[in-house]
C-alpha atoms as a PDB file:
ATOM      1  CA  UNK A   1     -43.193-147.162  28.457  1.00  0.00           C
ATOM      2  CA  UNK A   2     -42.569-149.048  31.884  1.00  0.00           C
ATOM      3  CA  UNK A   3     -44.914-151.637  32.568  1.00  0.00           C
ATOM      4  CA  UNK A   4     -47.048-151.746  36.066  1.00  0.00           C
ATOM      5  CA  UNK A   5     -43.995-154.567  36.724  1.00  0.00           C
ATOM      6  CA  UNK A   6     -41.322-152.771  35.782  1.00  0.00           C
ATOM      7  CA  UNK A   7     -42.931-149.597  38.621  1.00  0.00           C
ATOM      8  CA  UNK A   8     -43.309-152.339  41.352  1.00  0.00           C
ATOM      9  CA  UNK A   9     -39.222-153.160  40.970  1.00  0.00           C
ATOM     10  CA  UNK A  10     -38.389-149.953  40.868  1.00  0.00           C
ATOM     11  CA  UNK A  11     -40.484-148.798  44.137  1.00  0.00           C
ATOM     12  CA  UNK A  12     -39.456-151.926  45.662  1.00  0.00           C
ATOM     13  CA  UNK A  13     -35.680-151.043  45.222  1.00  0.00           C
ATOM     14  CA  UNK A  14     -35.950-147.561  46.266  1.00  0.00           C
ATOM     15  CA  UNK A  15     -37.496-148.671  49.292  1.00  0.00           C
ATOM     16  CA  UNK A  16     -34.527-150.899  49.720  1.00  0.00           C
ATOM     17  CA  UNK A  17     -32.298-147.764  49.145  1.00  0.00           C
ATOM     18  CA  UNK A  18     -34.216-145.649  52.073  1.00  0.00           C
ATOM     19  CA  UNK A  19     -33.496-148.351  54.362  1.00  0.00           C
ATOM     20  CA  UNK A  20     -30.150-149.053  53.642  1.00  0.00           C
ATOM     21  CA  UNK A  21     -29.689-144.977  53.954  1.00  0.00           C
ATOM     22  CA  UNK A  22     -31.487-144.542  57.173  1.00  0.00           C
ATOM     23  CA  UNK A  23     -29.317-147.479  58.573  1.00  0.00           C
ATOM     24  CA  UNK A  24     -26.311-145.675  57.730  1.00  0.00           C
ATOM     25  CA  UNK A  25     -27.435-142.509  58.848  1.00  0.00           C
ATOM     26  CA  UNK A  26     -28.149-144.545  62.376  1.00  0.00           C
ATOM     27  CA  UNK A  27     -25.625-146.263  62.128  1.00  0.00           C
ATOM     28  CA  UNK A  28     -23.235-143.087  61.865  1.00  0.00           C
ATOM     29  CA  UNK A  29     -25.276-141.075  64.531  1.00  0.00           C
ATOM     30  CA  UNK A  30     -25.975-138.502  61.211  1.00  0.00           C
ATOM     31  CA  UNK A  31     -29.297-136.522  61.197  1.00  0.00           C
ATOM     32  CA  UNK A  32     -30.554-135.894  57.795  1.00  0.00           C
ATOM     33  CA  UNK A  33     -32.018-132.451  57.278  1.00  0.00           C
ATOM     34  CA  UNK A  34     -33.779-131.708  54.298  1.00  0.00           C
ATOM     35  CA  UNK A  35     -34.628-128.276  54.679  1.00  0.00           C
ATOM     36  CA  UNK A  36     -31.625-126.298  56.385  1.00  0.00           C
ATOM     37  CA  UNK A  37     -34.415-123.666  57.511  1.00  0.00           C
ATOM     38  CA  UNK A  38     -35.697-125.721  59.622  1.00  0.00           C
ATOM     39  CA  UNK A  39     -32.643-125.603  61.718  1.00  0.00           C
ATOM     40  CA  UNK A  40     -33.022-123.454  64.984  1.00  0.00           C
ATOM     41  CA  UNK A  41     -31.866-120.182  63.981  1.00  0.00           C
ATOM     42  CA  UNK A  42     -30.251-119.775  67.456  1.00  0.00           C
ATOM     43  CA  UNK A  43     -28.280-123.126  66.333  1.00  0.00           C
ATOM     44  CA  UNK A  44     -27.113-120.638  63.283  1.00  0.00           C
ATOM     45  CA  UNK A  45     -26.609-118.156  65.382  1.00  0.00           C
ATOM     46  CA  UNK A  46     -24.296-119.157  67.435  1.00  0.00           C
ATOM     47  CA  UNK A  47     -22.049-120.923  64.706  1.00  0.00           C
ATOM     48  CA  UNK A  48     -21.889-118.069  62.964  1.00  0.00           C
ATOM     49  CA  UNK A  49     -20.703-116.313  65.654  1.00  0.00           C
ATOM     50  CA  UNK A  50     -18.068-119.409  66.278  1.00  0.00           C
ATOM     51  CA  UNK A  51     -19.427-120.244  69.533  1.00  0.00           C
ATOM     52  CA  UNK A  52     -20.150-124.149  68.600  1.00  0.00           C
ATOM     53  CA  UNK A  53     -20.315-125.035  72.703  1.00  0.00           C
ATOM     54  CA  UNK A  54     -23.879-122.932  73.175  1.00  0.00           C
ATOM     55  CA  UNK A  55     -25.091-124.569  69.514  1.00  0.00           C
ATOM     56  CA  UNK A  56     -24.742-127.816  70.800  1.00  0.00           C
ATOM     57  CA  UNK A  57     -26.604-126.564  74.355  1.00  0.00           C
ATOM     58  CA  UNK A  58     -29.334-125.483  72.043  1.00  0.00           C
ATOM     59  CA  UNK A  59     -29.065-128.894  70.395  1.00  0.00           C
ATOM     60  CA  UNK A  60     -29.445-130.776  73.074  1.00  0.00           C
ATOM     61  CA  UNK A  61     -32.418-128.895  74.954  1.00  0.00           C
ATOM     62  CA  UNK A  62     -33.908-129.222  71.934  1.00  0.00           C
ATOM     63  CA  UNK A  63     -33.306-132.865  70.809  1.00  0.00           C
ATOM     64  CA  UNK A  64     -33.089-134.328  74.522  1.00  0.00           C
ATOM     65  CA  UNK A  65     -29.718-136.283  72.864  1.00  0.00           C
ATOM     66  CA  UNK A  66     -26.376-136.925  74.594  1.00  0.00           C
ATOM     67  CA  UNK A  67     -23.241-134.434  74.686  1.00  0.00           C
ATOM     68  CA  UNK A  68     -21.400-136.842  71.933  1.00  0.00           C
ATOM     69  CA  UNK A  69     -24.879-137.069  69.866  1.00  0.00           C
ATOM     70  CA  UNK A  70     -25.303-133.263  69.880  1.00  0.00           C
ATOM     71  CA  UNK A  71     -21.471-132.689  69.083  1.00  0.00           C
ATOM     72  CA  UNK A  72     -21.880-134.143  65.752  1.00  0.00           C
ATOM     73  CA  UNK A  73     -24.887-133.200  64.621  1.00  0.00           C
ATOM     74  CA  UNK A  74     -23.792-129.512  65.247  1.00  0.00           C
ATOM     75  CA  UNK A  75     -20.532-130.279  63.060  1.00  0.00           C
ATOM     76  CA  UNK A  76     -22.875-131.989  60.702  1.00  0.00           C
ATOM     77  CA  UNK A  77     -24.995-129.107  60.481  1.00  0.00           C
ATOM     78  CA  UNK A  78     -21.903-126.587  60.626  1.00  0.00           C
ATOM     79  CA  UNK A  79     -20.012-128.369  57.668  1.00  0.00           C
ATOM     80  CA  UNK A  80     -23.208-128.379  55.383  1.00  0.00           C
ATOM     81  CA  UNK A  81     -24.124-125.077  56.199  1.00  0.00           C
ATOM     82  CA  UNK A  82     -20.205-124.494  55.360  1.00  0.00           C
ATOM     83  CA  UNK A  83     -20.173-122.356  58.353  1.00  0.00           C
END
């Protein structure tokens, strides 16, 4: 059984872990999303239909981010979708 020591590391370290992974995801200009529904369905949408140029309108309205920004976060969200 862990001690109360042994849970204070271990929190401690995965604290260390988030940071180091939202650095990266900064870092890489990657937004994490954790639940693909929450995605704009026009976002979907429009990928599905192969028109990636009004996703990433949609994106940016809805972000207020740059053209570059929005460009790869819609192929991030395209390539996890595996759209």
């Amino acid at each position: 059984m862990p001690t109360e020591q042994d849970i204070i590391a271990l929190r401690s370290r995965v604290a260390e872990l988030e940071r180091r992974l939202d650095f990266l995801y900064k870092k890489l200009g990657i937004e994490y999303i954790d639940n693909p529904s929450s995605i704009d369905s026009r976002i979907i949408e429009f990928l599905k239909r192969g028109n990636k140029i009004e996703a990433i309108k949609i994106y940016r309205e809805l972000t207020n981010t740059g053209l570059a920004e929005a460009k790869q976060a819609v192929d991030s969200i395209e390539a996890r979708l595996g759209l």
